[in-house]
N, C-alpha and C. Protein backbone atom coordinates (compact mmCIF):
# COMPACT_ATOMS: atom_id res chain seq x y z
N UNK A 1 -94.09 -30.55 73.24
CA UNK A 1 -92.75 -30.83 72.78
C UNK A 1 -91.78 -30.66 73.94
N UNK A 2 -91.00 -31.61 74.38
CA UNK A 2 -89.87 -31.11 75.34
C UNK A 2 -88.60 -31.60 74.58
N UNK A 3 -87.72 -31.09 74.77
CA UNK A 3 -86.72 -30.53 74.14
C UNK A 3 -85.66 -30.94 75.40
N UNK A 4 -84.75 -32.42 75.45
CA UNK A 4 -83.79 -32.49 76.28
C UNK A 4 -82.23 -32.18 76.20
N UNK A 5 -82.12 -30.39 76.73
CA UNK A 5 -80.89 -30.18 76.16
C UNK A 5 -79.34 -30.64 76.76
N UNK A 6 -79.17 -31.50 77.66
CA UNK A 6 -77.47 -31.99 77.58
C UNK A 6 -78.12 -33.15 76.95
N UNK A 7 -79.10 -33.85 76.36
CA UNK A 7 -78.75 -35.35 75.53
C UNK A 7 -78.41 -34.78 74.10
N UNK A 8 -79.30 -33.47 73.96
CA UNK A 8 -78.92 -32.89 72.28
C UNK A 8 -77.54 -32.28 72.38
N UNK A 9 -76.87 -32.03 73.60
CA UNK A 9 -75.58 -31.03 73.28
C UNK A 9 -74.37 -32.23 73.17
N UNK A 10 -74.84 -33.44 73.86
CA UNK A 10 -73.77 -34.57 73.82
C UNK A 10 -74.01 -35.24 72.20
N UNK A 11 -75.21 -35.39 72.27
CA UNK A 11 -75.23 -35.78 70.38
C UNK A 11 -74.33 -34.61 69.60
N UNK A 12 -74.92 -33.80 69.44
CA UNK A 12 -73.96 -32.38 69.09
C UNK A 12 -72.15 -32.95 69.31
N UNK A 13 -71.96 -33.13 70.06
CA UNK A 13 -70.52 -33.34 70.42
C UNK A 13 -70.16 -33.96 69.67
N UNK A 14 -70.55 -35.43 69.75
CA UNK A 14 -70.48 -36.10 68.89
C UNK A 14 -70.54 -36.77 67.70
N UNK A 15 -71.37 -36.07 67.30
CA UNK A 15 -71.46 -35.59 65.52
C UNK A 15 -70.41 -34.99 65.02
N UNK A 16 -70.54 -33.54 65.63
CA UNK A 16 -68.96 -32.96 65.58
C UNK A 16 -67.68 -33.59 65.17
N UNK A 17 -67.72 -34.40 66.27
CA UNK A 17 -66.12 -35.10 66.32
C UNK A 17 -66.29 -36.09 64.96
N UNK A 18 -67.01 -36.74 64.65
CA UNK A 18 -67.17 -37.90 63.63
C UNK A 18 -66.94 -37.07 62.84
N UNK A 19 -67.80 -35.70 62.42
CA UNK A 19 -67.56 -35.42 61.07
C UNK A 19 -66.19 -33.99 60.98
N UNK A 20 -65.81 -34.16 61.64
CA UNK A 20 -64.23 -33.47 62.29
C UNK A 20 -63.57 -34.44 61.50
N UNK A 21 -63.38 -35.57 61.93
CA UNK A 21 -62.76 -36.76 61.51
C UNK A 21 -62.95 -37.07 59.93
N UNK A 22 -63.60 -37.63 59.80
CA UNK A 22 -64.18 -37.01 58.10
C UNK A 22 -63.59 -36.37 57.34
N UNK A 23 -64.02 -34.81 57.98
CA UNK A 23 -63.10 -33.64 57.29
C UNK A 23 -61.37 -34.01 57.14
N UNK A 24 -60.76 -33.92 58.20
CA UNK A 24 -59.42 -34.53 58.28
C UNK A 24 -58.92 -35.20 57.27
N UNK A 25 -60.16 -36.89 57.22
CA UNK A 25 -59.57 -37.76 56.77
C UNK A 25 -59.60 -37.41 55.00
N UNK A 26 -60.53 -36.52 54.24
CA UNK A 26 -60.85 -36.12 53.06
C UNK A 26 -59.68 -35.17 52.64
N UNK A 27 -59.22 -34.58 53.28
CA UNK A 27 -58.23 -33.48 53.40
C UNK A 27 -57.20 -33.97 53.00
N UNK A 28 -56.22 -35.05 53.80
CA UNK A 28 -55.57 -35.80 53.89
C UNK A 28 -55.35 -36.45 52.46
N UNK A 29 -56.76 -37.41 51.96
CA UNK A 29 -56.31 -38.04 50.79
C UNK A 29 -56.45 -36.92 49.78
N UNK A 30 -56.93 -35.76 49.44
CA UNK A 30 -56.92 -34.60 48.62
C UNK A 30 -55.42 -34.30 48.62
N UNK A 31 -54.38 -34.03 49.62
CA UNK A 31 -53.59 -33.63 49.71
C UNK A 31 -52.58 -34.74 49.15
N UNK A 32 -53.05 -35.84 49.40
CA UNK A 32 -51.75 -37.11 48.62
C UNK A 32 -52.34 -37.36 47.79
N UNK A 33 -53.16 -36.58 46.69
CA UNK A 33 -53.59 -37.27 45.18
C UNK A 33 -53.34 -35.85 44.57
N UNK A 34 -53.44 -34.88 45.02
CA UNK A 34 -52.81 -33.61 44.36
C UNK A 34 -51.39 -33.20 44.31
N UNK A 35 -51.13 -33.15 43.07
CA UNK A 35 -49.48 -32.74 42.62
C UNK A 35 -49.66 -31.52 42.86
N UNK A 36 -48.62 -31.00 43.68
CA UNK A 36 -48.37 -29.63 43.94
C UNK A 36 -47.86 -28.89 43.15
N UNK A 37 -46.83 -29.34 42.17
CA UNK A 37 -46.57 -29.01 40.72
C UNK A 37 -47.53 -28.28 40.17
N UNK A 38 -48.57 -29.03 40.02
CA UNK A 38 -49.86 -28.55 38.73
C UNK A 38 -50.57 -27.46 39.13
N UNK A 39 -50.53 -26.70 38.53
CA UNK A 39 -51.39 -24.88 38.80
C UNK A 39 -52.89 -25.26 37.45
N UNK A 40 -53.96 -25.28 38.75
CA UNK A 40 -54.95 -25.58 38.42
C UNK A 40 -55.20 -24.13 38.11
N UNK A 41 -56.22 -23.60 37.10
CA UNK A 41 -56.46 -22.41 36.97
C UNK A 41 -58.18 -22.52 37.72
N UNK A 42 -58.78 -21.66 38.82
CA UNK A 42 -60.16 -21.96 39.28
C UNK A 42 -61.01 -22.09 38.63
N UNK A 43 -61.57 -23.39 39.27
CA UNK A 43 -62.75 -24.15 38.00
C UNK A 43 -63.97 -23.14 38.84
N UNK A 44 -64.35 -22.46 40.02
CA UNK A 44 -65.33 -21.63 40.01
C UNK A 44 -64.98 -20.31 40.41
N UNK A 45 -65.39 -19.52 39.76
CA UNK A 45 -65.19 -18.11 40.09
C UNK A 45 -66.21 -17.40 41.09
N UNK A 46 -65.80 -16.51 41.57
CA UNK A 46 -66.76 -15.12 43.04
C UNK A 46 -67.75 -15.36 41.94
N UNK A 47 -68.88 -15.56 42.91
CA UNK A 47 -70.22 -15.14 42.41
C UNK A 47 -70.92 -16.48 41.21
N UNK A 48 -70.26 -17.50 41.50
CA UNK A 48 -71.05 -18.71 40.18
C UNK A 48 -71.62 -19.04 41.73
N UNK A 49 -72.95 -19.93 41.28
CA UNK A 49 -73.77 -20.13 41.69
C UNK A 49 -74.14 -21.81 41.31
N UNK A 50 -74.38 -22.87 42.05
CA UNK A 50 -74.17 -23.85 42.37
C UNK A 50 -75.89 -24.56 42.63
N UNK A 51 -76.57 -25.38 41.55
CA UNK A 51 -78.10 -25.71 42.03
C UNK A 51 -77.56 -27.39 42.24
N UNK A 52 -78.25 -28.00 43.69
CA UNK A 52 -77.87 -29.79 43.57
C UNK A 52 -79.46 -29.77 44.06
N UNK A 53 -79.30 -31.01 43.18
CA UNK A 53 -80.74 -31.70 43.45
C UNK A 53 -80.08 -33.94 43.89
N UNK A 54 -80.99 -34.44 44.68
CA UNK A 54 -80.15 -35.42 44.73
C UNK A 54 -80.80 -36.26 45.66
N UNK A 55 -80.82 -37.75 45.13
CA UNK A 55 -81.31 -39.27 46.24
C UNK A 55 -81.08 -39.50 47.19
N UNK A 56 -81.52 -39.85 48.56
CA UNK A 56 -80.75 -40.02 49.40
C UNK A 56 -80.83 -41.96 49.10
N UNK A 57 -79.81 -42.75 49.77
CA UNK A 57 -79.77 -43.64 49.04
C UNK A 57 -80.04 -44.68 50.68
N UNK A 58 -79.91 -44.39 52.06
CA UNK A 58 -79.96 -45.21 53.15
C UNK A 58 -81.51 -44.70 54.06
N UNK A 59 -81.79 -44.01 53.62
CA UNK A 59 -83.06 -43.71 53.85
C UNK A 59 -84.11 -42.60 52.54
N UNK A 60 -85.47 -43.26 51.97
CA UNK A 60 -85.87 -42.63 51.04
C UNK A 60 -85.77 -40.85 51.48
N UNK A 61 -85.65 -40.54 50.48
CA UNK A 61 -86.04 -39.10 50.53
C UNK A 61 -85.09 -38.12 49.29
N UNK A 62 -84.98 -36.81 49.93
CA UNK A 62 -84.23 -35.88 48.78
C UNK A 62 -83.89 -34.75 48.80
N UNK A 63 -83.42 -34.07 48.50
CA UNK A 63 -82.43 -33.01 48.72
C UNK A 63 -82.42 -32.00 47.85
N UNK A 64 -82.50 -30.68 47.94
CA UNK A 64 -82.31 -29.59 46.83
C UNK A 64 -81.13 -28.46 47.53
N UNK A 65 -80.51 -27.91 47.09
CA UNK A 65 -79.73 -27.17 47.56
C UNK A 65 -79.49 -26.32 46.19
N UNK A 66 -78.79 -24.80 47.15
CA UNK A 66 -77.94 -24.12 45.75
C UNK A 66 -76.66 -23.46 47.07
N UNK A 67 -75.19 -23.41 46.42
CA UNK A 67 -74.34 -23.05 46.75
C UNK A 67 -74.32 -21.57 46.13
N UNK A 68 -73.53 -20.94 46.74
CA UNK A 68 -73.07 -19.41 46.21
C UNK A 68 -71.35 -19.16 46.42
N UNK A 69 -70.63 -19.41 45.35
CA UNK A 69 -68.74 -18.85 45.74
C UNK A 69 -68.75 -17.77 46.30
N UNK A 70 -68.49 -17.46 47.58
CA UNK A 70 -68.10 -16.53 48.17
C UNK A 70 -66.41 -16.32 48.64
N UNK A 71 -65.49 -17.38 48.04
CA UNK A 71 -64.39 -17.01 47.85
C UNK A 71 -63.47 -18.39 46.83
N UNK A 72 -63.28 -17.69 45.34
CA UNK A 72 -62.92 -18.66 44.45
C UNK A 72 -61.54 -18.62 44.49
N UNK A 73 -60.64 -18.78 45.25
CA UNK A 73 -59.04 -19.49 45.58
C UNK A 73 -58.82 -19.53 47.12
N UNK A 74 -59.31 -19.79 47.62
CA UNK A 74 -58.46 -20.71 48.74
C UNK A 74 -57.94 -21.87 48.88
N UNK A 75 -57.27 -21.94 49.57
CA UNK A 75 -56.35 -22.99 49.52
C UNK A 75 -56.27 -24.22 48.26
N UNK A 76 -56.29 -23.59 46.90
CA UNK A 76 -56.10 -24.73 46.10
C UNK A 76 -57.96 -24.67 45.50
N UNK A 77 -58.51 -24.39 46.36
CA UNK A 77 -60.04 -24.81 46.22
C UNK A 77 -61.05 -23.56 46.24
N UNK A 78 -62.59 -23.12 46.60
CA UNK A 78 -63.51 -22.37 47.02
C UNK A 78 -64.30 -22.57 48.11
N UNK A 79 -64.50 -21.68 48.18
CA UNK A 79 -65.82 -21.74 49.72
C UNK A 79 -67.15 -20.78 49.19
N UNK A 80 -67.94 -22.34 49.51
CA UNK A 80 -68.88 -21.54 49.09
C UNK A 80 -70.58 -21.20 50.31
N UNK A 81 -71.54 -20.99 50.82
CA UNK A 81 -72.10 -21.01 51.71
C UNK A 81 -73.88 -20.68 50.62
N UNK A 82 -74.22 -21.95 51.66
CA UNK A 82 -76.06 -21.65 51.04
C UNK A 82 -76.94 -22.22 51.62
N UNK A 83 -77.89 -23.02 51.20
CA UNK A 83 -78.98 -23.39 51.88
C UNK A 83 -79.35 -24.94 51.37
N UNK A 84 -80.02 -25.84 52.52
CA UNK A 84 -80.34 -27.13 51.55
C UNK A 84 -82.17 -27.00 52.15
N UNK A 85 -82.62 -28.30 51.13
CA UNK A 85 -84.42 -28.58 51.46
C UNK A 85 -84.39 -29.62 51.61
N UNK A 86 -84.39 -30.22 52.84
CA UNK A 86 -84.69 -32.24 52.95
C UNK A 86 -85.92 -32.34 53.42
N UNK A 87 -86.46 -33.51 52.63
CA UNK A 87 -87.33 -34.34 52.59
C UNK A 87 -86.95 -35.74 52.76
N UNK A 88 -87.30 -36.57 53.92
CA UNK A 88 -87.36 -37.70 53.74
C UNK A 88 -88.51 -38.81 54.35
N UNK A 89 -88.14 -40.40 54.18
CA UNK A 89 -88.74 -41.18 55.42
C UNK A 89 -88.33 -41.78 56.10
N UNK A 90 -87.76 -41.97 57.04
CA UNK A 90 -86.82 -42.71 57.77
C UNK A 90 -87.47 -43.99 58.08
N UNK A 91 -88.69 -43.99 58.28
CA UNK A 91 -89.39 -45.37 58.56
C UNK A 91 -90.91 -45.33 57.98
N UNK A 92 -91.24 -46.20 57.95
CA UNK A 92 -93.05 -46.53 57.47
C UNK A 92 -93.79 -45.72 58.92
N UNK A 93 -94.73 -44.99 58.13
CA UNK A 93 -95.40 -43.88 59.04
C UNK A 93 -94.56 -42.65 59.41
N UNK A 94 -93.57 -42.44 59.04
CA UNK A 94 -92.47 -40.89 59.50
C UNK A 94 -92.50 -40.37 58.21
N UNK A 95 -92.38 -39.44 58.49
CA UNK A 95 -92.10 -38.21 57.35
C UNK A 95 -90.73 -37.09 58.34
N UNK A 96 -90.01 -36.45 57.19
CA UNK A 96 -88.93 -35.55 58.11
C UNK A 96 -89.10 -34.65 57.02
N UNK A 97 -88.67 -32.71 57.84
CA UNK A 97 -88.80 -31.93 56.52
C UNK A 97 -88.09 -31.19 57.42
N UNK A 98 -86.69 -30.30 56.43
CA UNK A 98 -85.53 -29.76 57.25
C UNK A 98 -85.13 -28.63 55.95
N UNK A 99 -84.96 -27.67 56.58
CA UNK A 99 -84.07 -26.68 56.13
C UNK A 99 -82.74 -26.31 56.60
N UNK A 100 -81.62 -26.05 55.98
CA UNK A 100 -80.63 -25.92 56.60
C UNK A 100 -79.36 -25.16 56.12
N UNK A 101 -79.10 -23.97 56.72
CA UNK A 101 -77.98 -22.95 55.83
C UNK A 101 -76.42 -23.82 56.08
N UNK A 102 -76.12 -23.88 55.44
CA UNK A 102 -74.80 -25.01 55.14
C UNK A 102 -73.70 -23.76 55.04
N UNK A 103 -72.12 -24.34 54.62
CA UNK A 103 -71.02 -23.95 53.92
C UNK A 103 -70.25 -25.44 53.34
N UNK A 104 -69.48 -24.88 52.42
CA UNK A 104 -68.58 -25.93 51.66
C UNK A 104 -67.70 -25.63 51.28
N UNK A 105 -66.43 -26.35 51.28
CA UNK A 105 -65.11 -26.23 50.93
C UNK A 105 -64.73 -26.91 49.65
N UNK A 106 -64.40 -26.90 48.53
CA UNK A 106 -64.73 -27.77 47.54
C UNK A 106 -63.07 -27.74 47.19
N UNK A 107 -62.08 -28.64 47.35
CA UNK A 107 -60.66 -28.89 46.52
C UNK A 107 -60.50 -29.24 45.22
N UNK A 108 -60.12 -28.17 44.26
CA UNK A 108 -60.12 -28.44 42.47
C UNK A 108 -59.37 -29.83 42.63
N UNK A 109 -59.42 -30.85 42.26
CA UNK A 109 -58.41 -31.88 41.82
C UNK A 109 -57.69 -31.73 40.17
N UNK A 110 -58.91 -31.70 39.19
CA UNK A 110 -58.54 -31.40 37.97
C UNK A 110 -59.44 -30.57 37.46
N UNK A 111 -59.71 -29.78 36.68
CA UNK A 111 -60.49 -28.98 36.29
C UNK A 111 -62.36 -29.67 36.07
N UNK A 112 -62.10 -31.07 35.75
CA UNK A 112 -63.63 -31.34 35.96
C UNK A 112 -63.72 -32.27 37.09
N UNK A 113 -62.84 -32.24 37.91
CA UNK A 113 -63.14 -32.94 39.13
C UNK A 113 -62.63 -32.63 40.84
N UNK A 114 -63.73 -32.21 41.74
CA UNK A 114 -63.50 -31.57 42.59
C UNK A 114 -64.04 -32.77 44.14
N UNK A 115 -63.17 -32.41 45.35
CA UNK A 115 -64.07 -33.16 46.33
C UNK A 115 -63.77 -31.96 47.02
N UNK A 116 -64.75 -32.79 48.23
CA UNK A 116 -65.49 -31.18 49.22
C UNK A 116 -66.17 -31.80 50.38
N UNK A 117 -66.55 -30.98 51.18
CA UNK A 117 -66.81 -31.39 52.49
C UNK A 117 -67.83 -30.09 52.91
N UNK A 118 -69.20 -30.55 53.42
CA UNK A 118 -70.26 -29.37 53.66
C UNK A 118 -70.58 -29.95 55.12
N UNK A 119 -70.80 -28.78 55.78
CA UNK A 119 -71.64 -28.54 57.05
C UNK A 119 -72.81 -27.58 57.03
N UNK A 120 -73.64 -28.29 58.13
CA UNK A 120 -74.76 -27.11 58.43
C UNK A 120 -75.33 -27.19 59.30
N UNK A 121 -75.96 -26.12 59.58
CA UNK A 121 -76.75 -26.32 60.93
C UNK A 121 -78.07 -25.79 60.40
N UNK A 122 -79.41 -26.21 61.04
CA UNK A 122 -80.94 -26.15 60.70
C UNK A 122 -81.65 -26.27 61.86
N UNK A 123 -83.06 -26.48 61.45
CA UNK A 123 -84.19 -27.18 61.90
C UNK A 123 -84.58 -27.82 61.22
N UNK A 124 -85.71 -28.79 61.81
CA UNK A 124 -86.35 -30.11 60.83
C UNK A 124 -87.61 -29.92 61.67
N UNK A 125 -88.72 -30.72 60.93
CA UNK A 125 -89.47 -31.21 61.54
C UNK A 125 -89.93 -32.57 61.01
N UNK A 126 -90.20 -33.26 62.23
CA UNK A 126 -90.17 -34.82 61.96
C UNK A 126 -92.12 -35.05 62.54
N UNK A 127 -92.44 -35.72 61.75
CA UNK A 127 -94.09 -36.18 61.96
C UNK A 127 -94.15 -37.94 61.74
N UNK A 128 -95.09 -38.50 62.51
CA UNK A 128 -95.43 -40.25 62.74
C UNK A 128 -96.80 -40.15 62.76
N UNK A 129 -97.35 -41.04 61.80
CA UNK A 129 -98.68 -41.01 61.42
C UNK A 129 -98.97 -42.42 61.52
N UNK A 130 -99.80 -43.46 62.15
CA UNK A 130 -99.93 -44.91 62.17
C UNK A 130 -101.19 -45.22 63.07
N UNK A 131 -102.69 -45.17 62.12
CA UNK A 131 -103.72 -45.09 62.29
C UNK A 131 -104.50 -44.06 63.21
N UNK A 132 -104.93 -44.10 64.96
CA UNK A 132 -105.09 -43.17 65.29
C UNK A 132 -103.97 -42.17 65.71
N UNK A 133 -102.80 -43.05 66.26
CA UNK A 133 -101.78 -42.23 66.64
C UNK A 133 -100.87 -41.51 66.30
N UNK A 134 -100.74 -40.45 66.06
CA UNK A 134 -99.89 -39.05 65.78
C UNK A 134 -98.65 -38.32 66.88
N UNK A 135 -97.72 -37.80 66.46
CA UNK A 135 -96.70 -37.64 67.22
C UNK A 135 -95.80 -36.78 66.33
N UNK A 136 -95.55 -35.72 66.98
CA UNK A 136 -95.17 -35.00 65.79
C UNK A 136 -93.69 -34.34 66.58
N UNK A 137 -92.54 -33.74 66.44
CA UNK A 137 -91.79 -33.21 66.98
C UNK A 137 -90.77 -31.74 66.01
N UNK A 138 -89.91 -31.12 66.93
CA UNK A 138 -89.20 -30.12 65.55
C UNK A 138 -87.92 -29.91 66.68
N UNK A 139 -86.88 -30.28 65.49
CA UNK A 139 -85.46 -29.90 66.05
C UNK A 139 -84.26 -29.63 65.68
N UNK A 140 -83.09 -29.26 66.37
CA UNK A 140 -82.29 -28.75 65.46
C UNK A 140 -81.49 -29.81 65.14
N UNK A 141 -81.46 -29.37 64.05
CA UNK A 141 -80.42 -30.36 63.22
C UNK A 141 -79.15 -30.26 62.59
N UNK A 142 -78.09 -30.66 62.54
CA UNK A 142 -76.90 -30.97 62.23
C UNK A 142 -76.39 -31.96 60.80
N UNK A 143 -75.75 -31.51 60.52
CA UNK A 143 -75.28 -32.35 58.90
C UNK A 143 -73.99 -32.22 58.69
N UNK A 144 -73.26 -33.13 57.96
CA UNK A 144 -72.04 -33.17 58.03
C UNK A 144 -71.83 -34.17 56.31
N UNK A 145 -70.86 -33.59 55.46
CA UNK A 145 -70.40 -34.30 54.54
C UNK A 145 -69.37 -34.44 53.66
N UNK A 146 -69.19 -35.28 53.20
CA UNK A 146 -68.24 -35.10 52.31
C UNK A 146 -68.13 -36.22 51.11
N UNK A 147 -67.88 -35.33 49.50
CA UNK A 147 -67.62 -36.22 48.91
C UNK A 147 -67.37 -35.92 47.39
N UNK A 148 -67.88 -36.19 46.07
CA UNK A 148 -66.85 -35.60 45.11
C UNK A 148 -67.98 -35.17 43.95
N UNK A 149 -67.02 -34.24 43.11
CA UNK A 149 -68.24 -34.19 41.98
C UNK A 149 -67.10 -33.96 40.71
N UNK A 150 -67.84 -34.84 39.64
CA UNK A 150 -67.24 -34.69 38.10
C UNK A 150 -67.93 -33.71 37.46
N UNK A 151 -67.90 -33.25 36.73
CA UNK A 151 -68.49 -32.44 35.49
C UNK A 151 -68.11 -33.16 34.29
N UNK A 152 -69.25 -33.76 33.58
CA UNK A 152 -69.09 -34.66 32.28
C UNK A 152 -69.44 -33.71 31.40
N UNK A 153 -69.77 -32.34 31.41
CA UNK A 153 -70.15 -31.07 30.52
C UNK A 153 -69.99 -29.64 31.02
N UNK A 154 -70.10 -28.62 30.62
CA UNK A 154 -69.30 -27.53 30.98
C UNK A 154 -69.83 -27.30 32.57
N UNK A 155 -71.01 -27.23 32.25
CA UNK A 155 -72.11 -26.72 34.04
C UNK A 155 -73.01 -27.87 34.54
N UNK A 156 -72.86 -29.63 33.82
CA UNK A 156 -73.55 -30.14 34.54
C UNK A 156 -72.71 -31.35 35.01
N UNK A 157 -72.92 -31.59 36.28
CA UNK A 157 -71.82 -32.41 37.04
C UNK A 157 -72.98 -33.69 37.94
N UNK A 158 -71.95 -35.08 37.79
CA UNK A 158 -72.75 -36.25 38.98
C UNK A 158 -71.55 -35.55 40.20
N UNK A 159 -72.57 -35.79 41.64
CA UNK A 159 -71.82 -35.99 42.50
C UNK A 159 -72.56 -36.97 43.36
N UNK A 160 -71.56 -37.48 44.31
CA UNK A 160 -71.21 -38.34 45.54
C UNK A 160 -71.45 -37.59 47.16
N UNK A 161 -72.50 -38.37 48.06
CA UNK A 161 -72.06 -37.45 49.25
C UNK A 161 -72.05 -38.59 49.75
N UNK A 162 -71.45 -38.62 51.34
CA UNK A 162 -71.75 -39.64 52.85
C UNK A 162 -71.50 -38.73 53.76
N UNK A 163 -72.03 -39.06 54.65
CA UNK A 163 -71.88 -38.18 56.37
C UNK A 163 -73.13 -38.61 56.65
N UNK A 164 -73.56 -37.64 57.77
CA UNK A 164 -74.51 -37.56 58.51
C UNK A 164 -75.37 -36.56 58.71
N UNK A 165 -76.80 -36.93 58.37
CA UNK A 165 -78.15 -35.94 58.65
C UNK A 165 -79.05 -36.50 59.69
N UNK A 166 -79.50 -36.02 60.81
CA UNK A 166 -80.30 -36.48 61.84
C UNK A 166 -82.01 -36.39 60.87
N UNK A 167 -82.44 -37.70 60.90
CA UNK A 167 -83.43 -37.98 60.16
C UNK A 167 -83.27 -37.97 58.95
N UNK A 168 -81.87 -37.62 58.09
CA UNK A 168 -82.27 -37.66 56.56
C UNK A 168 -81.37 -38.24 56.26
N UNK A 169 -81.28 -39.00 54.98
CA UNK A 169 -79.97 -39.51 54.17
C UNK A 169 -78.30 -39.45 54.62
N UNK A 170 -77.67 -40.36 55.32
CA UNK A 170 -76.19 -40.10 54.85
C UNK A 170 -75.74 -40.76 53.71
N UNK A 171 -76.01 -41.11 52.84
CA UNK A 171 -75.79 -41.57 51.87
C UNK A 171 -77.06 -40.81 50.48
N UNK A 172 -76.18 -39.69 49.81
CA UNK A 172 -76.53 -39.16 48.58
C UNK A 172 -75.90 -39.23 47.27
N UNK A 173 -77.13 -39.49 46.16
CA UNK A 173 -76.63 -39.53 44.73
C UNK A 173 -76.97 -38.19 43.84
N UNK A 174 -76.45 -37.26 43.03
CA UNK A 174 -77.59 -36.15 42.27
C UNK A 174 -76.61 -35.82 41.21
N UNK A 175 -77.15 -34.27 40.39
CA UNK A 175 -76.73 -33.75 40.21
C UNK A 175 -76.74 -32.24 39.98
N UNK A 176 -75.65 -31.63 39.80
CA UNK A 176 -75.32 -30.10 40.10
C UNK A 176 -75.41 -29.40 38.68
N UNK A 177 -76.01 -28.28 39.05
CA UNK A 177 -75.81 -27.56 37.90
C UNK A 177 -75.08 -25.99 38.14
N UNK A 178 -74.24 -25.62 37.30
CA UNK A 178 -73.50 -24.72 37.71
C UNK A 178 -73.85 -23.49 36.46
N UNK A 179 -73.99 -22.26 37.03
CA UNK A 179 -74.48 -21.18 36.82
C UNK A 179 -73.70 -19.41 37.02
């Protein structure tokens, strides 16, 4: 395995900045669709607990995660910090398998509808299988997202993601169950 670190620290950079941008730009329309008027009362409280399971939709694969509130009012919203499990295939003969301790910022909009924006940092390991030849590699990985979730019932919610996972899905469908 060699491991080329200024091409991974310039990718790094640049992930960054894209999903910097992202963040910003999510922020932004949260902030011009929320009436400042309206006193949302917190749709999650310290200590609820957050299970997503979910499609990735631009490359096969899938996703499990659970969030933990580790602070239910900030700014309007919560922060919450946990872990995800990706599985995917990026191409015929690849397989990718990544763990990755995340955080998330989630903005109440209305009591059953919230958007949010998660980061994380991991490892993965990526494997290529195509008759005799094998090639296997493991690296760190980066994720970046943002996007929204309804609750159509008290604790079970669809959500929306896009950003970026090196080898896995930027484009996710699932849903959350809240606990």
């Amino acid at each position: 395995m060699v491991i080329f670190v200024p091409l991974f620290i310039k990718q790094i950079n640049t992930y960054f900045m894209k999903g910097f941008g992202k963040l910003i730009a999510i922020a932004a329309l949260a902030m011009v669709s929320y009436s400042a008027s309206a006193e949302l009362a917190p749709q999650w409280s310290k200590g609820t607990m957050v299970a997503n399971a979910n499609v990735g939709l631009s490359y096969t694969g899938a996703d499990l995660s659970v969030d933990y509130v580790l602070v239910d009012s900030w700014w309007k919203g919560h922060f919450t910090v946990g872990g995800e499990v990706d599985f995917s295939i990026p191409q015929s003969h690849e397989k990718a398998f990544g763990i990755t301790p995340r955080a998330t910022y989630g903005l109440n909009i209305t009591p059953e509808f919230e958007v949010h924006a998660t980061v994380g940092v991991g490892f993965g390991s990526w494997n290529y299988k195509n008759g005799e030849y094998k090639a296997n590699d493991t690296f760190l990985m980066y994720n970046d997202f943002v996007g929204c979730r309804y609750f159509f019932a008290d604790n079970l919610a669809a959500f929306a993601e896009v950003g970026y996972s090196y080898y896995f899905s930027g484009m996710r469908l699932g849903i959350s169950y809240k606990f």
